[in-house]
Protein backbone atom coordinates (compact mmCIF):
# COMPACT_ATOMS: atom_id res chain seq x y z
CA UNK A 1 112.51 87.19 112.80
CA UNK A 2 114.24 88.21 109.55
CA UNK A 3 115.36 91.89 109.24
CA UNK A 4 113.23 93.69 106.82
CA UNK A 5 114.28 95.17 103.48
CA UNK A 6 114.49 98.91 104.27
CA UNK A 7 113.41 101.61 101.69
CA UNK A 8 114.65 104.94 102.65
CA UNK A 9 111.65 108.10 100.84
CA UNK A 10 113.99 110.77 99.72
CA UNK A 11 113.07 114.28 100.82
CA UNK A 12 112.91 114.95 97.23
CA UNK A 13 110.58 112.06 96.35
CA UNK A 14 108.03 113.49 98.92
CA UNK A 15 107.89 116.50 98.37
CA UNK A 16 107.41 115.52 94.44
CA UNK A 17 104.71 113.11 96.30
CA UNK A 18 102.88 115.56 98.12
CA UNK A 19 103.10 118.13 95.35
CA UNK A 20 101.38 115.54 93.30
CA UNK A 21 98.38 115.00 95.83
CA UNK A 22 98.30 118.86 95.59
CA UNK A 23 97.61 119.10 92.31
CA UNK A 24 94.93 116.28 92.61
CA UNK A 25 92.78 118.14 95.39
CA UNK A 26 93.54 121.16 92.93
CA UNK A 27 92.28 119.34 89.80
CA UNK A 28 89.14 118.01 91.65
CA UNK A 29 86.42 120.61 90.98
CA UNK A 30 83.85 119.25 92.26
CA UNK A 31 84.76 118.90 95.78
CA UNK A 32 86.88 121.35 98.09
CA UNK A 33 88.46 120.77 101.00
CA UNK A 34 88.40 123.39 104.08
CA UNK A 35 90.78 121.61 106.05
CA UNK A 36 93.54 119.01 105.80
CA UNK A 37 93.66 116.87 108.99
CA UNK A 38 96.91 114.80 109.46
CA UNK A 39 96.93 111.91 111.01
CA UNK A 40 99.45 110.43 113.82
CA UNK A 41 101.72 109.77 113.90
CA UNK A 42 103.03 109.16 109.93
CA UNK A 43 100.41 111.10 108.89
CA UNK A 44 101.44 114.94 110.46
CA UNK A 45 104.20 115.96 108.30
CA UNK A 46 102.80 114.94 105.08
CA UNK A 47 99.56 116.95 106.27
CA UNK A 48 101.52 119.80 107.02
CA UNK A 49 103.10 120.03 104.10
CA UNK A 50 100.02 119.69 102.29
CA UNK A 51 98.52 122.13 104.34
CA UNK A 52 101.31 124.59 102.85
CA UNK A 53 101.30 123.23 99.10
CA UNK A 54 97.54 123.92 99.17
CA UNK A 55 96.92 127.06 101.49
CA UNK A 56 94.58 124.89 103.37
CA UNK A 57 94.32 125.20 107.21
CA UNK A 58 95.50 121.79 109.14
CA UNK A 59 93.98 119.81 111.77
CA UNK A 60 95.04 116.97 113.17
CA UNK A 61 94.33 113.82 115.21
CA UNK A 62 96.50 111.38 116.98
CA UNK A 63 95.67 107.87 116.26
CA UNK A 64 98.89 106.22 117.16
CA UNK A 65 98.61 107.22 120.90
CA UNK A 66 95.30 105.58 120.85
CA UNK A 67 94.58 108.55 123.89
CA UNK A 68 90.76 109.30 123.49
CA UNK A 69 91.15 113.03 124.39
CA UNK A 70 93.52 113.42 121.03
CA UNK A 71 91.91 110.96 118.89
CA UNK A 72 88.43 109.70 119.32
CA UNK A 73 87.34 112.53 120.83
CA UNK A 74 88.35 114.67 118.58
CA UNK A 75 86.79 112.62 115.71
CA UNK A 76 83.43 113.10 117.20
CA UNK A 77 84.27 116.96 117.12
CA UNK A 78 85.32 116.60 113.51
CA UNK A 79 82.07 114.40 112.62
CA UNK A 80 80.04 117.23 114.03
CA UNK A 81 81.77 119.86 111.75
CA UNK A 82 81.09 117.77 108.72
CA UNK A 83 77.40 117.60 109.79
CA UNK A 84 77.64 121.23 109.49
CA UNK A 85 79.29 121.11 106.43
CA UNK A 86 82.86 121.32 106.81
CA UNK A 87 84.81 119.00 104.22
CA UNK A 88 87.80 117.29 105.64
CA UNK A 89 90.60 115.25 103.83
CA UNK A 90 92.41 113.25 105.79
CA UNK A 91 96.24 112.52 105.22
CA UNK A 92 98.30 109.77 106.37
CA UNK A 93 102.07 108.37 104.99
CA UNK A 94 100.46 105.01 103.74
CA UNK A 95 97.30 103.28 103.21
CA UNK A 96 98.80 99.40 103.98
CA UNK A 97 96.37 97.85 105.89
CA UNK A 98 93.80 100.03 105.91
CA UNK A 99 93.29 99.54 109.70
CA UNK A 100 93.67 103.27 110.43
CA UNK A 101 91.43 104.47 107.95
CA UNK A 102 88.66 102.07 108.82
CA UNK A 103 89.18 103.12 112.39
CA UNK A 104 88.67 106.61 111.42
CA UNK A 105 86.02 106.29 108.79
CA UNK A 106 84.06 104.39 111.32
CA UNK A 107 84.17 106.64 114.04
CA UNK A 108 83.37 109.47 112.06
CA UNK A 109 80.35 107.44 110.92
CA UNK A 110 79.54 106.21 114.34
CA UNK A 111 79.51 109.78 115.52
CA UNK A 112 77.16 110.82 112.73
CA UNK A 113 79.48 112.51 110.07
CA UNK A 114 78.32 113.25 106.50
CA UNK A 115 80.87 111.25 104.99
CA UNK A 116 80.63 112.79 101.28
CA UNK A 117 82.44 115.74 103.48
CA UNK A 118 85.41 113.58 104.11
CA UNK A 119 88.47 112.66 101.95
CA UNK A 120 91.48 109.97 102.64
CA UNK A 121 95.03 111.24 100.98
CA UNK A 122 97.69 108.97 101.14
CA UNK A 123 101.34 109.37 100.01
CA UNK A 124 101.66 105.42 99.26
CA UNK A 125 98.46 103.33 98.23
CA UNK A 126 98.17 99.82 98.56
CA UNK A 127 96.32 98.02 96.46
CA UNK A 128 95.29 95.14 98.25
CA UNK A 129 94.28 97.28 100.98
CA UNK A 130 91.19 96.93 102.37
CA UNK A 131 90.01 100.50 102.37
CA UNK A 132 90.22 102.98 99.12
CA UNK A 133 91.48 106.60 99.29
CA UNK A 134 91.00 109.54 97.05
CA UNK A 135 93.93 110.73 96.19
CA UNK A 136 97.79 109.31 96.67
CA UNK A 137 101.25 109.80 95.20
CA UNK A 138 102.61 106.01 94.52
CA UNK A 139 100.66 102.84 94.28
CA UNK A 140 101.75 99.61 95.47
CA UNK A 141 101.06 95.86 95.93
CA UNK A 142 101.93 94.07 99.02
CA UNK A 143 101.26 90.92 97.56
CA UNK A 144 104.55 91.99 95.77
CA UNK A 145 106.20 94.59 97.29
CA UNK A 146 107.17 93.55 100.87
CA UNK A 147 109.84 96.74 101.38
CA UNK A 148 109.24 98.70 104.64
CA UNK A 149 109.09 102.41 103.71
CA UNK A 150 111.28 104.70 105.76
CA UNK A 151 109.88 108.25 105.47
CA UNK A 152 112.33 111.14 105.97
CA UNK A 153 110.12 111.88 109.28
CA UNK A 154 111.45 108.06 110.41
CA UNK A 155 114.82 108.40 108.92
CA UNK A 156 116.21 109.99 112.46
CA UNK A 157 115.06 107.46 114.75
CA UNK A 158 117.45 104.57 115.83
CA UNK A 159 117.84 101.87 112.99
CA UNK A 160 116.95 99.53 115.39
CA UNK A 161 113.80 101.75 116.34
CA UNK A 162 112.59 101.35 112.54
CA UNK A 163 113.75 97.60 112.35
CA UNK A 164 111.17 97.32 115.18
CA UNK A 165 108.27 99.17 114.23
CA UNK A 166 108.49 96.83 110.86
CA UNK A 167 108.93 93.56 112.60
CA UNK A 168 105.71 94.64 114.49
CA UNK A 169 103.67 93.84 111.15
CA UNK A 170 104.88 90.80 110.03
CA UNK A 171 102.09 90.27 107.61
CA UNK A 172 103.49 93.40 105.32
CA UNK A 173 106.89 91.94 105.19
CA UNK A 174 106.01 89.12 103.99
């Protein structure tokens, strides 16, 4: 398998990026968040950050892990809070696929959410992506971008580590 094109995120260029999804949550009056829930594993630092940039309290759930106690539970416990009227926005690095955010927009649905209550923010937005968000930083298209993004979060692993995790999606290189 061919070694991917590697595109290092400057620190800078994210936290421009998730100053920018700031000021979109800010500018949208009519809906407010009450808490930003990141989403793991890419999905935690950008949250927290957010969290910070908008004085919003953070959640989080782990969908990398795929452990039920840290993820699907937990979005049953979050589905119940929007039922009560809690409004969530949920924050992950990048909206490629859109196989996370299905995943979580259909559990949340399965477990009954009110799902005007619940936001997607994504720091990279693909276009061809099967599922929309609300608010991101950068827009894409995979049918002509095929660079794998390496977030500052990602930058400390092992090259090799990275190299990996992109050769495991094949279909986003391209």
């Amino acid at each position: 398998m061919p070694t991917p094109d590697l595109t290092p995120i400057e620190q800078a260029r994210f936290v421009a990026d998730t100053l920018a999804i700031a000021e979109q949550l800010a500018a949208d009056t009519t809906w407010r968040a009450d808490f930003i829930v990141g989403i793991g594993r890419g999905g935690l630092v950008p949250g927290t950050f957010l969290s910070h940039a908008t004085g919003l309290p953070m959640l989080s759930v782990d969908y990398s892990s795929q452990e039920p106690a840290f993820s699907a539970d937990l979005l049953v416990q979050l589905a119940r809070r929007t039922a009560g009227g809690t409004r969530l926005v949920f924050v992950d690095d990048i909206n490629d696929s859109g196989r996370t955010i299905r995943f979580i927009r259909a559990a949340l649905a399965d477990a009954g959410a009110d799902m005007a209550a619940v936001r997607f923010a994504t720091l990279i937005d693909n276009v061809t992506s099967t599922e929309r968000v609300d608010y991101f930083a950068q827009r894409i298209d995979r049918t002509v971008f095929k660079n794998w993004f390496v977030f500052p979060w990602e930058a400390v692993a092992p090259a090799e580590s990275v190299v990996e995790d992109a050769q495991a999606v094949p279909e986003r290189l391209g």
